[in-house]
C-alpha atoms as a PDB file:
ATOM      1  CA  UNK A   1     -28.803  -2.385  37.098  1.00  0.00           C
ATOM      2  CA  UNK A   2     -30.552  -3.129  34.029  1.00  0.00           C
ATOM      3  CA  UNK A   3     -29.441   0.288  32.430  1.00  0.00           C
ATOM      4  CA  UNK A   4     -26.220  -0.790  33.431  1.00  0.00           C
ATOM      5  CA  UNK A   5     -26.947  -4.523  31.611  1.00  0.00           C
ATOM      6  CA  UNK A   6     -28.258  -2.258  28.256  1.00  0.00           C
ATOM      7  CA  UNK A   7     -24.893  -0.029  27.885  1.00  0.00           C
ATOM      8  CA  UNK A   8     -22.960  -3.365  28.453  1.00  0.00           C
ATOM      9  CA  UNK A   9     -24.697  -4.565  25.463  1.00  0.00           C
ATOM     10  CA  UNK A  10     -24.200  -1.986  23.437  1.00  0.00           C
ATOM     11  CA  UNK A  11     -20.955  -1.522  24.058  1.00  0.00           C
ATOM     12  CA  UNK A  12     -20.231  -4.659  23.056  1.00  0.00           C
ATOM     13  CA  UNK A  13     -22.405  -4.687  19.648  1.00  0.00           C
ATOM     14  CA  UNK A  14     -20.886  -1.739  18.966  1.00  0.00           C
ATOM     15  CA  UNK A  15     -17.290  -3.118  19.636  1.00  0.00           C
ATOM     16  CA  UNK A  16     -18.172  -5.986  18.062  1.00  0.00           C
ATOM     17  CA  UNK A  17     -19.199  -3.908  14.498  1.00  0.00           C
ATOM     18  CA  UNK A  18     -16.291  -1.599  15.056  1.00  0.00           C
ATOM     19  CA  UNK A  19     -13.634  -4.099  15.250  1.00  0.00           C
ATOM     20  CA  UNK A  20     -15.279  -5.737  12.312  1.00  0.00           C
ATOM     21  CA  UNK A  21     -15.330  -2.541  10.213  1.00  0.00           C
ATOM     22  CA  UNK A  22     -11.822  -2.192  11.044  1.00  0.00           C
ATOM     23  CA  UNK A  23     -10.619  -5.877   9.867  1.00  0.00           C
ATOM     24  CA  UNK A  24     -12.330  -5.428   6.506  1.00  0.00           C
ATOM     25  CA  UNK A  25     -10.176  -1.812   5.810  1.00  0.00           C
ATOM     26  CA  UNK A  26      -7.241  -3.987   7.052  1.00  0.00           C
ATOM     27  CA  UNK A  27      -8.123  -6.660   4.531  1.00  0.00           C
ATOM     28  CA  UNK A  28      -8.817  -4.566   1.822  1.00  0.00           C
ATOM     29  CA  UNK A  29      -5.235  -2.485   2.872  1.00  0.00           C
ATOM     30  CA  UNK A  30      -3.366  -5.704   2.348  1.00  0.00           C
ATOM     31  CA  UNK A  31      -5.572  -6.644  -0.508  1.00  0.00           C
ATOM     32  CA  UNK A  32      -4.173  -3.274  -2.237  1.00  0.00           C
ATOM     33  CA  UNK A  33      -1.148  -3.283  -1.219  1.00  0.00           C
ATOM     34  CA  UNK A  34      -0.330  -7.280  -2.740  1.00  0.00           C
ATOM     35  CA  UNK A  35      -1.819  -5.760  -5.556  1.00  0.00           C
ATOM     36  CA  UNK A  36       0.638  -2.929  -6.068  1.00  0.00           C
ATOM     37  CA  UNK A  37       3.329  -5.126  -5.502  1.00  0.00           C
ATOM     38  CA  UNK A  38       1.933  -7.741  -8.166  1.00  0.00           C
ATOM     39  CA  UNK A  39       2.296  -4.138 -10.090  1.00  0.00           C
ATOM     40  CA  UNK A  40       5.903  -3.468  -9.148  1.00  0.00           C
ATOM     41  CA  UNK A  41       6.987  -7.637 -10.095  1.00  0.00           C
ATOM     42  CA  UNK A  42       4.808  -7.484 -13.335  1.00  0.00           C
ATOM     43  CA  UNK A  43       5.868  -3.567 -14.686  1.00  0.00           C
ATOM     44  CA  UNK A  44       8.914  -2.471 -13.198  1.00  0.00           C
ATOM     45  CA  UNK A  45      10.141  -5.857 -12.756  1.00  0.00           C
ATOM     46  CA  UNK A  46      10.504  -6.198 -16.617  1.00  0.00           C
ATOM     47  CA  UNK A  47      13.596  -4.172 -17.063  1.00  0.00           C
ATOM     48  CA  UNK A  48      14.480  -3.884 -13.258  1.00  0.00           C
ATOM     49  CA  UNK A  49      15.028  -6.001 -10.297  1.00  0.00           C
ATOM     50  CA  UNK A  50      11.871  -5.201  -7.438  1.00  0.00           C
ATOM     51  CA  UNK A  51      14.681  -4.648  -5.251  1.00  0.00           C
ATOM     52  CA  UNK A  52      15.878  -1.322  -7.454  1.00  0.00           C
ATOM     53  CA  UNK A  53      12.359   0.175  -6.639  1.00  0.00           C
ATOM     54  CA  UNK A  54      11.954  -0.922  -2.910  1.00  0.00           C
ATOM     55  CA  UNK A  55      15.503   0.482  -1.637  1.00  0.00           C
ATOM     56  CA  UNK A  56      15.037   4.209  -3.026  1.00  0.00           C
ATOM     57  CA  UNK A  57      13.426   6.112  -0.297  1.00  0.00           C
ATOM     58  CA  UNK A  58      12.106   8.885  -1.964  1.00  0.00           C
ATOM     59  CA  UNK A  59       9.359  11.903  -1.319  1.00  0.00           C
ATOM     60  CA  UNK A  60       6.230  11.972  -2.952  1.00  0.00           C
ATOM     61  CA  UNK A  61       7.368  14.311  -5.639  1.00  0.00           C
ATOM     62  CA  UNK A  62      10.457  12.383  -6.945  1.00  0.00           C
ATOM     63  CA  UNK A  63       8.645   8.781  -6.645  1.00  0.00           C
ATOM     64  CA  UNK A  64       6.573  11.167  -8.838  1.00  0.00           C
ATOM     65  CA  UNK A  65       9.059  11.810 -11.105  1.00  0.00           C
ATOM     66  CA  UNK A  66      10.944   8.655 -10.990  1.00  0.00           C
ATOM     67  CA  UNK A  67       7.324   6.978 -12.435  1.00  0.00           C
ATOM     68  CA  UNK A  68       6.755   9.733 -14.854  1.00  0.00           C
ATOM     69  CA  UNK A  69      10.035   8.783 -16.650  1.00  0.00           C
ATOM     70  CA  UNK A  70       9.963   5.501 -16.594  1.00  0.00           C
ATOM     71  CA  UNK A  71       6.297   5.696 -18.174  1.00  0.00           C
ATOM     72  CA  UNK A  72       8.069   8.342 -20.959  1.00  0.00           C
ATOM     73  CA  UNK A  73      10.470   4.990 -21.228  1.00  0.00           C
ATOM     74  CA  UNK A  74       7.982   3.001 -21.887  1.00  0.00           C
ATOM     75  CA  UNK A  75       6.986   1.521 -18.712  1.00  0.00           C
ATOM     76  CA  UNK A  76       2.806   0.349 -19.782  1.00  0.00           C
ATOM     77  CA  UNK A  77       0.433   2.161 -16.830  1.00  0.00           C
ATOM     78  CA  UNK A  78      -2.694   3.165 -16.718  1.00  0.00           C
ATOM     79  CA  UNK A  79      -3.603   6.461 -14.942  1.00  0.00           C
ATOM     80  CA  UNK A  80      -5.109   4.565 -12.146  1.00  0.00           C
ATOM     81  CA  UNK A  81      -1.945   1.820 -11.933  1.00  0.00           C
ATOM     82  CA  UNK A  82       0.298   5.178 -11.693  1.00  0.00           C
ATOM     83  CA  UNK A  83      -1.659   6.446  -9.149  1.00  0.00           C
ATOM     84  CA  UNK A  84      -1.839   3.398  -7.316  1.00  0.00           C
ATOM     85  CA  UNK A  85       1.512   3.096  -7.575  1.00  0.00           C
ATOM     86  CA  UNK A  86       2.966   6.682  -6.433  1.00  0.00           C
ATOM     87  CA  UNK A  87       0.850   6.361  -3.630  1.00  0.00           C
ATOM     88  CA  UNK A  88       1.496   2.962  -2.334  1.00  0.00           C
ATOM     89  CA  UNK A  89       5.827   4.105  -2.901  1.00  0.00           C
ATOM     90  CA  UNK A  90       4.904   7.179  -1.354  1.00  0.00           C
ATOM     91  CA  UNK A  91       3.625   5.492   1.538  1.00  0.00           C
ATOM     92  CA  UNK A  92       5.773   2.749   1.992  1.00  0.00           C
ATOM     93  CA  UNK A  93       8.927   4.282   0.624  1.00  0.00           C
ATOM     94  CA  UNK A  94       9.654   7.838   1.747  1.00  0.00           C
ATOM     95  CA  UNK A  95      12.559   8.774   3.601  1.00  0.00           C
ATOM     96  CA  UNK A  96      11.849   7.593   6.968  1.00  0.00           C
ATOM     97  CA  UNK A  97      10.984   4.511   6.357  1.00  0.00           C
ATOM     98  CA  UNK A  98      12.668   1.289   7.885  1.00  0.00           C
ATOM     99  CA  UNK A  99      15.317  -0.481   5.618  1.00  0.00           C
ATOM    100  CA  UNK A 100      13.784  -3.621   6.228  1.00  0.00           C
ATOM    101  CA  UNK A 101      10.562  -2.756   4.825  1.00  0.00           C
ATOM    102  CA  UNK A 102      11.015  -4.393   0.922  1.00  0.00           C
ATOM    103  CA  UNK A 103       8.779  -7.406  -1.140  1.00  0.00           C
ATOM    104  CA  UNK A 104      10.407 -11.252  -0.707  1.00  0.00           C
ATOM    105  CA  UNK A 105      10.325 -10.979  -4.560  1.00  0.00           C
ATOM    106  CA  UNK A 106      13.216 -10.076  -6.619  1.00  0.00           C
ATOM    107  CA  UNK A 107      13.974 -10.828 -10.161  1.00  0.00           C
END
């Protein structure tokens, strides 16, 4: 019985630390990914509505490529802000993903 009383315990401190391991990455996820879209609204936003980035659905190569010109067209990244960037489109933007998935701001 009191074996039985220790595994309850730990199971539950365990739980307990797991679950809050697992809200932090969620926080810091949607901590990122506001973020990149603060990146989209403040860079691409300039000469583009949001909306022209968020309905492409595009592999990671040509969200590659689509950055990579618009950085040759002046678009002002960093090397980390691109890669940020391609992978957060990448992600959120490839070909199967929903229509409905796209930022509440547009210019």
């Amino acid at each position: 019985m009191r074996r039985l009383l220790i595994e309850m315990v730990v199971v539950s401190v365990l739980s307990g630390l797991f679950g809050a391991i697992a809200s932090r990455a969620a926080a810091q996820d949607v901590s990122r990914d506001q973020e990149v879209m603060q990146l989209i609204a403040n860079r691409c936003g300039i000469c583009h509505s949001t909306d022209l980035v968020t309905q492409q659905r595009l592999d990671r190569s040509r969200w590659t490529a689509t950055v990579d010109k618009m950085i040759r067209w002046g678009a002002l990244l960093s090397p980390e802000e691109r890669t940020a960037l391609m992978n957060y489109l990448a992600t959120q933007y490839h070909p199967q993903a929903p229509v409905d998935v796209k930022p509440s701001n547009t210019k």
